[in-house]
N, C-alpha and C. Protein backbone atom coordinates (compact mmCIF):
# COMPACT_ATOMS: atom_id res chain seq x y z
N UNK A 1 7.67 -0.98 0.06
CA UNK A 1 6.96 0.19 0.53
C UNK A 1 6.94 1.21 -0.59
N UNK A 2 5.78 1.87 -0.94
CA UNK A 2 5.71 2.76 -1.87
C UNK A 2 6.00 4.09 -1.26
N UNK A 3 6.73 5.11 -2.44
CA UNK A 3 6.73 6.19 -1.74
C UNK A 3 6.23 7.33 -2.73
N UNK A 4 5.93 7.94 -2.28
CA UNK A 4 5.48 9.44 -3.59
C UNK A 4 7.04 10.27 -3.83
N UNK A 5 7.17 10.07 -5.09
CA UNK A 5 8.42 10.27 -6.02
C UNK A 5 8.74 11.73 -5.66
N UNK A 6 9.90 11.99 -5.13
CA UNK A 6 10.34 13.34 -4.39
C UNK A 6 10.25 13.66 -3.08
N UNK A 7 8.98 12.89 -2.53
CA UNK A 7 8.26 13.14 -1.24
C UNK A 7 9.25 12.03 -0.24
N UNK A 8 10.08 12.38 0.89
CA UNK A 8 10.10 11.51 1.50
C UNK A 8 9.21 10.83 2.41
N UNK A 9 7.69 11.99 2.61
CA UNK A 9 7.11 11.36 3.80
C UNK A 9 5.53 11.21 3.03
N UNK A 10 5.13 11.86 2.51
CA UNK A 10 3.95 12.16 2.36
C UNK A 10 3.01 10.02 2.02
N UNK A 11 2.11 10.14 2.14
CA UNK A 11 1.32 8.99 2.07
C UNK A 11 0.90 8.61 0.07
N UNK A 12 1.85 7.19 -0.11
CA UNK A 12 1.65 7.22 -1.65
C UNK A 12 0.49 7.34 -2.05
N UNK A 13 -0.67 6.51 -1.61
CA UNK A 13 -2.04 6.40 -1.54
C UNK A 13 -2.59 7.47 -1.22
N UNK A 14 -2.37 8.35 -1.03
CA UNK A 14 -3.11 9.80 -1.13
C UNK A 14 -2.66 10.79 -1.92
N UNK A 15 -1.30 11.06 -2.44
CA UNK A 15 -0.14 11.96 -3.71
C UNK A 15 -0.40 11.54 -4.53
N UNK A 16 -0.56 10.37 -4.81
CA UNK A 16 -0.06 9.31 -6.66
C UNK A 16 -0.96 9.51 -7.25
N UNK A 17 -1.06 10.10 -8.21
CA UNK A 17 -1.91 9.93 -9.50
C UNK A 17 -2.54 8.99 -10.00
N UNK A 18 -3.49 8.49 -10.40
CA UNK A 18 -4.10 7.00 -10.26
C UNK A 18 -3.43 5.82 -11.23
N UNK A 19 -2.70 6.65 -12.09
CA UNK A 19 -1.71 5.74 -13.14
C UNK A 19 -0.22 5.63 -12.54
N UNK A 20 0.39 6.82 -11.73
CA UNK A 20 1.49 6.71 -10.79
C UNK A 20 1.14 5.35 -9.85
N UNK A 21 0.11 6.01 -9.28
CA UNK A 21 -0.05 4.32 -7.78
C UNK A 21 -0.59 3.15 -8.69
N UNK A 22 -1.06 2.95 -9.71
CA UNK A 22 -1.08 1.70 -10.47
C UNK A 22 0.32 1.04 -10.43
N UNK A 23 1.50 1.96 -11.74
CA UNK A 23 2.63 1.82 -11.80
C UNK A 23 3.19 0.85 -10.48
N UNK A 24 3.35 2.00 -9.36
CA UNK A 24 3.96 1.97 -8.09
C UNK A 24 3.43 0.33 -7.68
N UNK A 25 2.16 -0.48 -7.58
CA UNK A 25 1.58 -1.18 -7.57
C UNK A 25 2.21 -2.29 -8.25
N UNK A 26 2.20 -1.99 -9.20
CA UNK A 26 2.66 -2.91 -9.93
C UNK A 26 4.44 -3.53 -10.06
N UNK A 27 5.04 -2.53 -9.83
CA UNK A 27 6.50 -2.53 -9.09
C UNK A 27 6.39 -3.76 -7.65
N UNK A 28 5.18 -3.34 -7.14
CA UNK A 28 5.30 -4.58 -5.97
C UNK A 28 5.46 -5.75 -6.32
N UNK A 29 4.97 -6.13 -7.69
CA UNK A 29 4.31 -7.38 -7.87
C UNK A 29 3.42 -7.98 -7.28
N UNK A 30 2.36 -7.26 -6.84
CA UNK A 30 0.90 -8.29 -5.85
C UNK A 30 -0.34 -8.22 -6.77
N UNK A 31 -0.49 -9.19 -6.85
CA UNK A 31 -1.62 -9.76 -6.87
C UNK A 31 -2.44 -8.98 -8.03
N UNK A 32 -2.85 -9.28 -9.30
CA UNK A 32 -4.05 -8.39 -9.74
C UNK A 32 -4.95 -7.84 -8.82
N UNK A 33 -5.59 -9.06 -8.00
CA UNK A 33 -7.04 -8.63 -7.46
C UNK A 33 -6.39 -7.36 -6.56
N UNK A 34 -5.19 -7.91 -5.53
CA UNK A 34 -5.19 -6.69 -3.85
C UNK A 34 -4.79 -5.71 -4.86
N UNK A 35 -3.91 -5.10 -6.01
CA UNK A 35 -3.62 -4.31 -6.72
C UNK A 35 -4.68 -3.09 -6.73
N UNK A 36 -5.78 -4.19 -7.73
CA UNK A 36 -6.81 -3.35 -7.83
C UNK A 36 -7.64 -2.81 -6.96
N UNK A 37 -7.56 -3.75 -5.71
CA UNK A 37 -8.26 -3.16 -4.72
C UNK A 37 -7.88 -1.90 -3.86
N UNK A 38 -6.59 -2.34 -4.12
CA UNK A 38 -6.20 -0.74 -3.29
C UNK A 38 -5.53 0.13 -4.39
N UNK A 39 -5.85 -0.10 -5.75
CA UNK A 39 -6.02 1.29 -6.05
C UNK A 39 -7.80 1.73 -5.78
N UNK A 40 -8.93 0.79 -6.00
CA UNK A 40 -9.68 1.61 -5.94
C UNK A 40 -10.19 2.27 -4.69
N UNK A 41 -9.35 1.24 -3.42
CA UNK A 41 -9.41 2.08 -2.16
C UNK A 41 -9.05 3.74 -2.10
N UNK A 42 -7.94 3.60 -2.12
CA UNK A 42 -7.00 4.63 -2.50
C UNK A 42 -8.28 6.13 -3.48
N UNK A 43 -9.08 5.24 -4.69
CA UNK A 43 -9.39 6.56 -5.44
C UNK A 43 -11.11 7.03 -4.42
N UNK A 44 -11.26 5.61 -3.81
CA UNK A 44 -11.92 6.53 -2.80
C UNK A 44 -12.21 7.23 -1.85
N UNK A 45 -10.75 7.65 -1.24
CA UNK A 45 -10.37 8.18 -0.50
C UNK A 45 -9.78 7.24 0.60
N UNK A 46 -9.74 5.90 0.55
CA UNK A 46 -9.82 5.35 1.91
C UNK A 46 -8.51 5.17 2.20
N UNK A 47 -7.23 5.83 2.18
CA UNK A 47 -6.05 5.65 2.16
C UNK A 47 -5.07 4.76 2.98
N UNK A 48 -5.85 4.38 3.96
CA UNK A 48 -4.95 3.55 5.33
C UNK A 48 -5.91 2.07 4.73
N UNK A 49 -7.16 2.23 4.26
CA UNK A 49 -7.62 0.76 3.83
C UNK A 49 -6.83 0.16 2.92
N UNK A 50 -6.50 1.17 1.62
CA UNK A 50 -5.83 1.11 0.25
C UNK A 50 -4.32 0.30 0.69
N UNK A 51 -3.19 1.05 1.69
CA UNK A 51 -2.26 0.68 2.08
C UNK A 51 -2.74 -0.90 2.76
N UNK A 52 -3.61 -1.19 3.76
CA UNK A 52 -3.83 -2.11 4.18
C UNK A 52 -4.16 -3.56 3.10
N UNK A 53 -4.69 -3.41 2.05
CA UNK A 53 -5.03 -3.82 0.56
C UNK A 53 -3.65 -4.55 0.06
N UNK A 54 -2.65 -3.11 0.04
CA UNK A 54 -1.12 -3.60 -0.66
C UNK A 54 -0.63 -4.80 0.49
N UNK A 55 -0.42 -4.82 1.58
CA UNK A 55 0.26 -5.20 2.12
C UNK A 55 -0.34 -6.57 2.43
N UNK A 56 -1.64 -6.62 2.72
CA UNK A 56 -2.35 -8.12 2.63
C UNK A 56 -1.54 -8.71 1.49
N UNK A 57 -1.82 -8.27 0.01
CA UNK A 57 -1.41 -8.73 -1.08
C UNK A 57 -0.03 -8.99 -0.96
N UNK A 58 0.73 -8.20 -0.94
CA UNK A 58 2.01 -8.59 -0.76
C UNK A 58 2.67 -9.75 0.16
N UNK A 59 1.88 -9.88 1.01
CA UNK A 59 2.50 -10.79 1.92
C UNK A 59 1.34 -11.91 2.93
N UNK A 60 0.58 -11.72 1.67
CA UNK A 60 -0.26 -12.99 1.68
C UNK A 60 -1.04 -13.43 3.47
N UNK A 61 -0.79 -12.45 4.44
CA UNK A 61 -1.77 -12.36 5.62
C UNK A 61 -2.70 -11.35 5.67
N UNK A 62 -3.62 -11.64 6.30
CA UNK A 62 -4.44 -10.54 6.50
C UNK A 62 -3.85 -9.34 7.77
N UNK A 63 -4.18 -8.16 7.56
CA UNK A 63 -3.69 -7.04 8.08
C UNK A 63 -4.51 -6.82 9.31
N UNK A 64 -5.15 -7.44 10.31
CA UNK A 64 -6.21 -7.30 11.54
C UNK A 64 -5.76 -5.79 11.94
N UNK A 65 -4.64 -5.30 12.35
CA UNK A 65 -4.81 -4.41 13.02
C UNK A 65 -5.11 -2.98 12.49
N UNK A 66 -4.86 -2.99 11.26
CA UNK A 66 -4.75 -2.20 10.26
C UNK A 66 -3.43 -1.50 10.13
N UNK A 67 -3.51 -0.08 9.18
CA UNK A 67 -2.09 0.62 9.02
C UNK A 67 -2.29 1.49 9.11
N UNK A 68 -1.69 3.07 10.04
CA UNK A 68 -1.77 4.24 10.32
C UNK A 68 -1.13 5.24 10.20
N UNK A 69 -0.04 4.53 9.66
CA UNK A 69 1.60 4.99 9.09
C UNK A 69 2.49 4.13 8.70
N UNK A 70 3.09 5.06 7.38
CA UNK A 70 4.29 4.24 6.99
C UNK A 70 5.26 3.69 7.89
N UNK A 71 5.95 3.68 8.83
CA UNK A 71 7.06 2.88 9.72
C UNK A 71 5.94 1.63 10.59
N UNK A 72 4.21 1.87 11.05
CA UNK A 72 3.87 0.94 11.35
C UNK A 72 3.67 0.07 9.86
N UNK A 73 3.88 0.06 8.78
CA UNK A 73 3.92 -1.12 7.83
C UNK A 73 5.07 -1.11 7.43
N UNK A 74 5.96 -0.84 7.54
CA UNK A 74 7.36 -1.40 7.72
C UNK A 74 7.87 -2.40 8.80
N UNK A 75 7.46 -1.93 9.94
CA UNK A 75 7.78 -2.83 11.35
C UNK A 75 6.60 -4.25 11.03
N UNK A 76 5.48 -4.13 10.25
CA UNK A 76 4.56 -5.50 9.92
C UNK A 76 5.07 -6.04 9.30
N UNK A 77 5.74 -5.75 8.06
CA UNK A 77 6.25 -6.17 6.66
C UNK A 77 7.52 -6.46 7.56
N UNK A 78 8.57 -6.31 8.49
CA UNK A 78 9.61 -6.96 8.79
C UNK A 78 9.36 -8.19 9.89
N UNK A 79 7.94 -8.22 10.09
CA UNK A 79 7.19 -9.15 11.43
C UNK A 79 7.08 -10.45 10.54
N UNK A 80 6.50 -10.35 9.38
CA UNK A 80 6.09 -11.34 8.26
C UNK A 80 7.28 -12.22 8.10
N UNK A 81 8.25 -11.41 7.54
CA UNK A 81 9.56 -11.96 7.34
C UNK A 81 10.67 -13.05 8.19
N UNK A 82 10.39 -12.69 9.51
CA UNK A 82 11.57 -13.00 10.28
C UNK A 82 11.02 -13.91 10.57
């Protein structure tokens, strides 16, 4: 889960600087393509698509319901897992 550096809550995909959420991105390790896609979600404002982007990538399902908040992609990302 990405977070904006200082911020405990705020949305990374909407704070990060476009070379910060690259970075941050890239810390995940996903995927060139979902990478890029949700940074360029992200620079177009689409911030819950952008997050939805990382997390496909990361964990290789598609996201149907989407993401509306950080703790609902935490509770997905621990659904994947178990």
């Amino acid at each position: 889960m990405l977070r904006a550096q200082g911020d405990a809550f705020g949305c990374p995909y909407k704070t990060l600087a476009p070379g910060e959420l690259a970075a941050a991105l890239g810390r995940l390790r996903l995927p060139p393509r979902a990478a890029d896609e949700a940074a360029a979600k992200a620079r177009a404002g689409h911030f819950q698509l952008a997050c939805a982007a990382a997390f496909e990538g990361a964990h290789g399902c598609a996201c149907d319901t989407g993401i509306n908040h950080p703790n609902q992609a935490r509770r997905a990302s621990w659904s994947t897992e178990g």
